[in-house]
PDB file of N, CA and C in Angstrom:
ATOM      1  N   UNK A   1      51.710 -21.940 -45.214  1.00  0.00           N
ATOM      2  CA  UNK A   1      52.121 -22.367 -46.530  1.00  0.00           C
ATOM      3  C   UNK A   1      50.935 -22.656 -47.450  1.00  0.00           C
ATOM      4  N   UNK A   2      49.528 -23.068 -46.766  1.00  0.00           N
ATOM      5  CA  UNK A   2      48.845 -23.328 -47.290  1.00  0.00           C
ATOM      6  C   UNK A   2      48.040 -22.244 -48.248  1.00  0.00           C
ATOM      7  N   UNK A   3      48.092 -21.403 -47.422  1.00  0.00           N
ATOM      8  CA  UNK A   3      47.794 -19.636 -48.271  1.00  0.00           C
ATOM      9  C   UNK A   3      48.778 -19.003 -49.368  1.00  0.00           C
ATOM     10  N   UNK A   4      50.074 -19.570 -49.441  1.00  0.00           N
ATOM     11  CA  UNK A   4      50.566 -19.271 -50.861  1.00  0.00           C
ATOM     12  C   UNK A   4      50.334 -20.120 -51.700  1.00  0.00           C
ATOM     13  N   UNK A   5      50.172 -21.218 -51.610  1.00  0.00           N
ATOM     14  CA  UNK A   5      50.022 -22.147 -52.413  1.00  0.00           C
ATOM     15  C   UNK A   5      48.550 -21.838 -52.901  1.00  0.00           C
ATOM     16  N   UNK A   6      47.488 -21.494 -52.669  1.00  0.00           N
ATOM     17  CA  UNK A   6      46.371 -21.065 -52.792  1.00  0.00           C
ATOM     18  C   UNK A   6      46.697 -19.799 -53.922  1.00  0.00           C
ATOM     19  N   UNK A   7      47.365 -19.282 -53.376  1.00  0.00           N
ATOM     20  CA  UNK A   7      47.398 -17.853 -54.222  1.00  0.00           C
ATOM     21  C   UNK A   7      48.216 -17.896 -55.699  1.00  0.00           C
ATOM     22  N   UNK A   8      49.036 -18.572 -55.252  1.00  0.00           N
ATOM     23  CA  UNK A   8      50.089 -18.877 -56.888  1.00  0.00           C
ATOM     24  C   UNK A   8      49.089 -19.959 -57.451  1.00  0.00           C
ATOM     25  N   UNK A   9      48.066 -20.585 -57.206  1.00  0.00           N
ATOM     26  CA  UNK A   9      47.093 -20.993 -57.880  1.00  0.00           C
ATOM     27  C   UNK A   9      46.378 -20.355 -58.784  1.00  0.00           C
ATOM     28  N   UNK A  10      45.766 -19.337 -57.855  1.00  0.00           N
ATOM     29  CA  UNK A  10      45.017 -18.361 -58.336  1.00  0.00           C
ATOM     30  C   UNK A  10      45.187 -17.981 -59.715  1.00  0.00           C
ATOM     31  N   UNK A  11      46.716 -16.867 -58.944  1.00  0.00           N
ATOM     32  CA  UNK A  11      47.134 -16.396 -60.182  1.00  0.00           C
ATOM     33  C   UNK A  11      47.543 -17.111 -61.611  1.00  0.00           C
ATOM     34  N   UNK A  12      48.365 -18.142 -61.466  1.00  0.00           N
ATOM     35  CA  UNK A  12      48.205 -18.990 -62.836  1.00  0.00           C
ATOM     36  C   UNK A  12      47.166 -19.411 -63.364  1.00  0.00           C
ATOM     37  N   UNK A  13      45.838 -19.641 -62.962  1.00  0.00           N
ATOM     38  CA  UNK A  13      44.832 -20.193 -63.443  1.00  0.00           C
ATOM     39  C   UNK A  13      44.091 -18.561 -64.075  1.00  0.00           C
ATOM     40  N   UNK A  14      43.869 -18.993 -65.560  1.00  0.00           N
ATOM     41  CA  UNK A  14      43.285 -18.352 -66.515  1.00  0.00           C
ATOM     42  C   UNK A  14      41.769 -18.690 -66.996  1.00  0.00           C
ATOM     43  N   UNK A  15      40.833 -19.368 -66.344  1.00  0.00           N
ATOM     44  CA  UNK A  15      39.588 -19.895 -66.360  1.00  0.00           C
ATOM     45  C   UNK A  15      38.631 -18.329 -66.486  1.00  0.00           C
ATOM     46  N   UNK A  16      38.954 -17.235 -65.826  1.00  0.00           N
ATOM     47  CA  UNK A  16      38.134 -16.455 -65.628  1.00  0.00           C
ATOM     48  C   UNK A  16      38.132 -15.203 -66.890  1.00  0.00           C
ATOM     49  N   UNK A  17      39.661 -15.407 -67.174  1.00  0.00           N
ATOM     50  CA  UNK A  17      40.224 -14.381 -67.885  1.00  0.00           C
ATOM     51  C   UNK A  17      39.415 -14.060 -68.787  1.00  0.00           C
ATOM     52  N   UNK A  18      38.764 -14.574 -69.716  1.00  0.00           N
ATOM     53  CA  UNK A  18      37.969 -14.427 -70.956  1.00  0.00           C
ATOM     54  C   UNK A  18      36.979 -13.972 -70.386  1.00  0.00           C
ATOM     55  N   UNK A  19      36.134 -13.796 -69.354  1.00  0.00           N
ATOM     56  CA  UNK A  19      35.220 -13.814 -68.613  1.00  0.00           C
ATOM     57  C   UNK A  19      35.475 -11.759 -68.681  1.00  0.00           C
ATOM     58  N   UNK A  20      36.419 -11.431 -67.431  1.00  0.00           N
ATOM     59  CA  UNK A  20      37.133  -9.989 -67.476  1.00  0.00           C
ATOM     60  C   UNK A  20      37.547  -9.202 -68.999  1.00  0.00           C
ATOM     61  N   UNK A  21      38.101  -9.652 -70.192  1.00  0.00           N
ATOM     62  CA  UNK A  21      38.233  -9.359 -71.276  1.00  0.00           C
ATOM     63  C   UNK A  21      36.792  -9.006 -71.843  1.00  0.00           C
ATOM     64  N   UNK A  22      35.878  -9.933 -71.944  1.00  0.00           N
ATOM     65  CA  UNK A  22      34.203  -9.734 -72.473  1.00  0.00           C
ATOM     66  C   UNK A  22      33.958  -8.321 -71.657  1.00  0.00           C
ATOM     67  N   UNK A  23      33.980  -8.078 -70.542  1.00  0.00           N
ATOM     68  CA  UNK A  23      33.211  -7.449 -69.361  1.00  0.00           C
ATOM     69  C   UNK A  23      34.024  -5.704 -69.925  1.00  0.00           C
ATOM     70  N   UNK A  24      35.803  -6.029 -69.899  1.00  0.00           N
ATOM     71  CA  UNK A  24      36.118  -4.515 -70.320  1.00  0.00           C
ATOM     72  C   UNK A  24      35.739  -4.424 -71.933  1.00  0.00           C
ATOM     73  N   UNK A  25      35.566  -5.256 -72.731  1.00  0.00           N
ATOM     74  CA  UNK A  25      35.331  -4.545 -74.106  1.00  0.00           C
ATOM     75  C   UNK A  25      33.876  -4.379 -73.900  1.00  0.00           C
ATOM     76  N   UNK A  26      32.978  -5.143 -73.721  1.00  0.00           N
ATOM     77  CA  UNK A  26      31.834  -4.080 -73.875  1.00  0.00           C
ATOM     78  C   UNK A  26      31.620  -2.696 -73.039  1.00  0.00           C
ATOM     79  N   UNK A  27      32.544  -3.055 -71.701  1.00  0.00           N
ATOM     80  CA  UNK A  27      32.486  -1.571 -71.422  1.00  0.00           C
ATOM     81  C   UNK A  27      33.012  -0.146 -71.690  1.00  0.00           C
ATOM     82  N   UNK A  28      33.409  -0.910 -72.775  1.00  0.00           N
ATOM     83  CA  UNK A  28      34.207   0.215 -73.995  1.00  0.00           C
ATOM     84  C   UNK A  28      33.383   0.513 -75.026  1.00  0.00           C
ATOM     85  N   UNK A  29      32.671  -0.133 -75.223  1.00  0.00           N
ATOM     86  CA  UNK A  29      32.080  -0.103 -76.176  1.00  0.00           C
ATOM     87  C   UNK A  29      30.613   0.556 -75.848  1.00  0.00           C
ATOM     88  N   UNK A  30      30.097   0.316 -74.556  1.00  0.00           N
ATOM     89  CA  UNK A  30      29.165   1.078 -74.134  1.00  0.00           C
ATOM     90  C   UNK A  30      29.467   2.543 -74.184  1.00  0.00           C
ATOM     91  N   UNK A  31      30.794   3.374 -73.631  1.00  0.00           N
ATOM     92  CA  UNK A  31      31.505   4.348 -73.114  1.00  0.00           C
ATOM     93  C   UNK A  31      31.062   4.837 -74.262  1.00  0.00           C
ATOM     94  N   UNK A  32      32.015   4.120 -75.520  1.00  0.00           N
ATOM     95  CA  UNK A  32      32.128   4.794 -76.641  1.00  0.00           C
ATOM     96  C   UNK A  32      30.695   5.462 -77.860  1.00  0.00           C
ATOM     97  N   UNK A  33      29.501   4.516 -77.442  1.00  0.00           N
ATOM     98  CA  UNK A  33      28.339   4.483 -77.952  1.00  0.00           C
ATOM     99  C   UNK A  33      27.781   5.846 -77.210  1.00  0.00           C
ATOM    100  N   UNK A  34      27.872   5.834 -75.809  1.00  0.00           N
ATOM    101  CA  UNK A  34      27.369   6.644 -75.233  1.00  0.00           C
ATOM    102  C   UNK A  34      27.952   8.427 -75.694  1.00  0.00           C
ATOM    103  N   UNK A  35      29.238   8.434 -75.712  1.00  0.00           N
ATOM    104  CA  UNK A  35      30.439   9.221 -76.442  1.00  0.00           C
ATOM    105  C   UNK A  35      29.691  10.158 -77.356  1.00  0.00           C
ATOM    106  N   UNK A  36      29.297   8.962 -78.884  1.00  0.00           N
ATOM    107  CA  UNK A  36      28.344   9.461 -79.763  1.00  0.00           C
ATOM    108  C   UNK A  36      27.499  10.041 -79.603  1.00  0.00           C
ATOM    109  N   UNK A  37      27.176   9.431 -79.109  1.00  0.00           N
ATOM    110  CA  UNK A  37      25.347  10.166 -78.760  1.00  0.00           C
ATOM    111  C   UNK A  37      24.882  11.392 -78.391  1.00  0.00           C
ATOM    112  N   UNK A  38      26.207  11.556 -77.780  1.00  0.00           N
ATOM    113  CA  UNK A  38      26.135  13.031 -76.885  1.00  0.00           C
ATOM    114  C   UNK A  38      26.590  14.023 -77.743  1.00  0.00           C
ATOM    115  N   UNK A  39      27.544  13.371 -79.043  1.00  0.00           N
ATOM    116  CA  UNK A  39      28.200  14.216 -79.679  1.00  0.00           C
ATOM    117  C   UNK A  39      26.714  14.778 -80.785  1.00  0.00           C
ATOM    118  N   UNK A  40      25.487  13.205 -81.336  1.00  0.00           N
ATOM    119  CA  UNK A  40      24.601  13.624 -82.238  1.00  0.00           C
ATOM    120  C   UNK A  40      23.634  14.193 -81.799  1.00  0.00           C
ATOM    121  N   UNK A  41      23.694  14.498 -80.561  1.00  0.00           N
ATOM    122  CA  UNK A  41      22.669  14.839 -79.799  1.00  0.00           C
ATOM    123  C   UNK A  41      22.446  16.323 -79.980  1.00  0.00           C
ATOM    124  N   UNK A  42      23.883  16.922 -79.791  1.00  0.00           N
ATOM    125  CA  UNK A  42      23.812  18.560 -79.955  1.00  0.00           C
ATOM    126  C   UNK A  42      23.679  19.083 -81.060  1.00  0.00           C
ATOM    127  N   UNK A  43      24.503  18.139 -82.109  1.00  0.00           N
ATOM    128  CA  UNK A  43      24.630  18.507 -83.072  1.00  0.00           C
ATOM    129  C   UNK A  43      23.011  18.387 -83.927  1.00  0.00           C
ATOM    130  N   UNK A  44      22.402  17.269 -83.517  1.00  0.00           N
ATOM    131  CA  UNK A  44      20.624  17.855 -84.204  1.00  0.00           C
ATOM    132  C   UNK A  44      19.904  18.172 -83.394  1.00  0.00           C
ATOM    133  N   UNK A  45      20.028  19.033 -82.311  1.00  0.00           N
ATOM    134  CA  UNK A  45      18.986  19.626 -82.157  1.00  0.00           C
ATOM    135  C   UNK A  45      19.469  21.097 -82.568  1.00  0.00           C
ATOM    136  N   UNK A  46      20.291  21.260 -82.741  1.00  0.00           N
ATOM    137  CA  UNK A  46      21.174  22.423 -83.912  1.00  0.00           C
ATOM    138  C   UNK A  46      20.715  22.557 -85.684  1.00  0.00           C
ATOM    139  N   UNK A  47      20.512  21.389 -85.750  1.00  0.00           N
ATOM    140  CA  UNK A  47      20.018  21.021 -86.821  1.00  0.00           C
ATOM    141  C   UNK A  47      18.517  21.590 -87.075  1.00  0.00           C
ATOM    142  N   UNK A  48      17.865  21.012 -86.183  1.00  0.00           N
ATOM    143  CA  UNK A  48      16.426  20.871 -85.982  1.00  0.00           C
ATOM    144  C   UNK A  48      16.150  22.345 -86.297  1.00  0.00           C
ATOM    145  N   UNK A  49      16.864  23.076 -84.922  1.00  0.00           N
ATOM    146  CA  UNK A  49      16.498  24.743 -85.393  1.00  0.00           C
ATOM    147  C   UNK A  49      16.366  25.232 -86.456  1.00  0.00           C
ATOM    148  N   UNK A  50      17.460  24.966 -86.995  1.00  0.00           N
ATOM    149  CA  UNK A  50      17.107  25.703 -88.477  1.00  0.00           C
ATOM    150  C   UNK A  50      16.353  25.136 -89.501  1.00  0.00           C
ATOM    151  N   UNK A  51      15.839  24.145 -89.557  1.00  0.00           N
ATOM    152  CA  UNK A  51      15.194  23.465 -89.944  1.00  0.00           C
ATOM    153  C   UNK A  51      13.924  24.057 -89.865  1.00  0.00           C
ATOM    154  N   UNK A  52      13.782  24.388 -88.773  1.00  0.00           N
ATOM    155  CA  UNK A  52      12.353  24.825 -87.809  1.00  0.00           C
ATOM    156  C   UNK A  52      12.565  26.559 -88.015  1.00  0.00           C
ATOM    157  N   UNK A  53      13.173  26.923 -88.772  1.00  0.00           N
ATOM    158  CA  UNK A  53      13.388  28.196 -88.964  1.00  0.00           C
ATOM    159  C   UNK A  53      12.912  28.492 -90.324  1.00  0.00           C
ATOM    160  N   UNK A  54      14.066  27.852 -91.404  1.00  0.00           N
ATOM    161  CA  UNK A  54      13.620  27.351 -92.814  1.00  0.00           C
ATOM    162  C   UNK A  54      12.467  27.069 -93.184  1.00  0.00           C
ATOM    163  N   UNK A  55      11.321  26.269 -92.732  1.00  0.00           N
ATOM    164  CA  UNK A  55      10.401  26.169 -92.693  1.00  0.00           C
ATOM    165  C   UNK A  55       9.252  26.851 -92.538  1.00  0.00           C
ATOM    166  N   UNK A  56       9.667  27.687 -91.502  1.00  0.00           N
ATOM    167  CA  UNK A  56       8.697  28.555 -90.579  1.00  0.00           C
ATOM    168  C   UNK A  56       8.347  29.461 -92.045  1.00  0.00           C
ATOM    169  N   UNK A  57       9.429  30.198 -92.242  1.00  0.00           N
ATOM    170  CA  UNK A  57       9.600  31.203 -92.858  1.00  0.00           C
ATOM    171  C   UNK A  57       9.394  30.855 -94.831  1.00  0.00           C
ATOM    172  N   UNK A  58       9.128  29.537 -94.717  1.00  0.00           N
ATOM    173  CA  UNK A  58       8.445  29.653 -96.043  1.00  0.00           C
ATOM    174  C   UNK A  58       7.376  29.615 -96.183  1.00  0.00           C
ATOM    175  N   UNK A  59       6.872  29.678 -97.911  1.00  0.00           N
ATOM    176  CA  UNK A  59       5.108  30.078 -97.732  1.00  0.00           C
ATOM    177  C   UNK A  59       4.670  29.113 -99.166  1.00  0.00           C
ATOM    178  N   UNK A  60       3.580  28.891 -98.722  1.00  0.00           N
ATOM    179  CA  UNK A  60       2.918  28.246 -99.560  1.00  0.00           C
ATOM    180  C   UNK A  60       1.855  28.194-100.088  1.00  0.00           C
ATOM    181  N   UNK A  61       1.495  28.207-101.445  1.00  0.00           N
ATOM    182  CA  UNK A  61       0.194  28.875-102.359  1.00  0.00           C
ATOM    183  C   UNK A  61      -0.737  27.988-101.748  1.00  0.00           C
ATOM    184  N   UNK A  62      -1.737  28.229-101.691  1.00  0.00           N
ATOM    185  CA  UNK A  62      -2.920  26.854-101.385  1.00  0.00           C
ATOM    186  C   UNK A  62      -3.807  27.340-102.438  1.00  0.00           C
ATOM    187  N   UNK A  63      -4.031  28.030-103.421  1.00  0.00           N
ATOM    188  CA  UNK A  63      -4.871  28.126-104.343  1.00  0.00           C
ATOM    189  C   UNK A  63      -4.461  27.993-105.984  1.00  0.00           C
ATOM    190  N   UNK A  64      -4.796  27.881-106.905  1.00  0.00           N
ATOM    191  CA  UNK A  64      -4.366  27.700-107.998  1.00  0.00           C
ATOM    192  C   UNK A  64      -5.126  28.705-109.128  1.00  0.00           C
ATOM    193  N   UNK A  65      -3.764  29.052-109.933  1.00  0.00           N
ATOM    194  CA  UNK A  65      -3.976  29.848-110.118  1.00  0.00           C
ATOM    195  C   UNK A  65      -3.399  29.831-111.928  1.00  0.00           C
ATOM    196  N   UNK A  66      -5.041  30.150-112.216  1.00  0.00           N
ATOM    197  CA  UNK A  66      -4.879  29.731-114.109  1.00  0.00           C
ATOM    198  C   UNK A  66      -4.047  30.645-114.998  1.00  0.00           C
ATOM    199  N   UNK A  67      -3.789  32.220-114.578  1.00  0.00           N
ATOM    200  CA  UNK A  67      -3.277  32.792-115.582  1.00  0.00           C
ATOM    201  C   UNK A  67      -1.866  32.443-115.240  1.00  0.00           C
ATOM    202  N   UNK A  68      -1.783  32.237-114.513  1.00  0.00           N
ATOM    203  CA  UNK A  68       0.556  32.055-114.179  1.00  0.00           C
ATOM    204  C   UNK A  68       0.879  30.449-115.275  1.00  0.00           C
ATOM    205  N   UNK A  69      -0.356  29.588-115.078  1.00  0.00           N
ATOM    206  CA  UNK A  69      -0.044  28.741-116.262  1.00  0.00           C
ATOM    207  C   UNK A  69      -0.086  28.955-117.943  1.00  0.00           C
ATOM    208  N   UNK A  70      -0.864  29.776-117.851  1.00  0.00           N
ATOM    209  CA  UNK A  70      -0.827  30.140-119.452  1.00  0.00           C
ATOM    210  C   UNK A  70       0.145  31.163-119.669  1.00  0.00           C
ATOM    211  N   UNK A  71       0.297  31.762-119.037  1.00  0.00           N
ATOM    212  CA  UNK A  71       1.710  32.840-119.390  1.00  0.00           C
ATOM    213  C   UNK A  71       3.188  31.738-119.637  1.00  0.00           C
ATOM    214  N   UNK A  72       3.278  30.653-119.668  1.00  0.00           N
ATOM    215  CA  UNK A  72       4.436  29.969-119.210  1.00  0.00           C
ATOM    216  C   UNK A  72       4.590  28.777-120.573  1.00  0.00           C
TER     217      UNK A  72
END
């Protein structure tokens, strides 16, 4: 008798509960962070490429040049 009485203790007592509630929302919240990440992850280094493409493929004067200003 002494072991149910122990146990219907247990279970009515709510001391811990807030304890388990903290523990699953951040582990939701980790899940969900992690979720992201994976989603921004592909998506810029997708990014990056063309970026790294765009770039590549432009050009740039390094000298200056007096008659293109006076024509203008």
């Amino acid at each position: 008798m002494k072991f149910f009485k122990i146990a219907r203790k247990l279970r009515t007592e709510e001391d811990g509960a807030v304890t388990v509630d903290w523990v699953v929302l951040t582990a939701a919240v980790v899940g969900l962070g992690a979720a992201a990440l994976t989603l921004v992850r592909s998506s810029t280094g997708q990014l990056t490429g063309k970026i790294d493409t765009y770039i590549s493929s432009a050009s740039v004067k390094s000298t200056f040049d007096a008659t293109e200003t006076a024509a203008e």
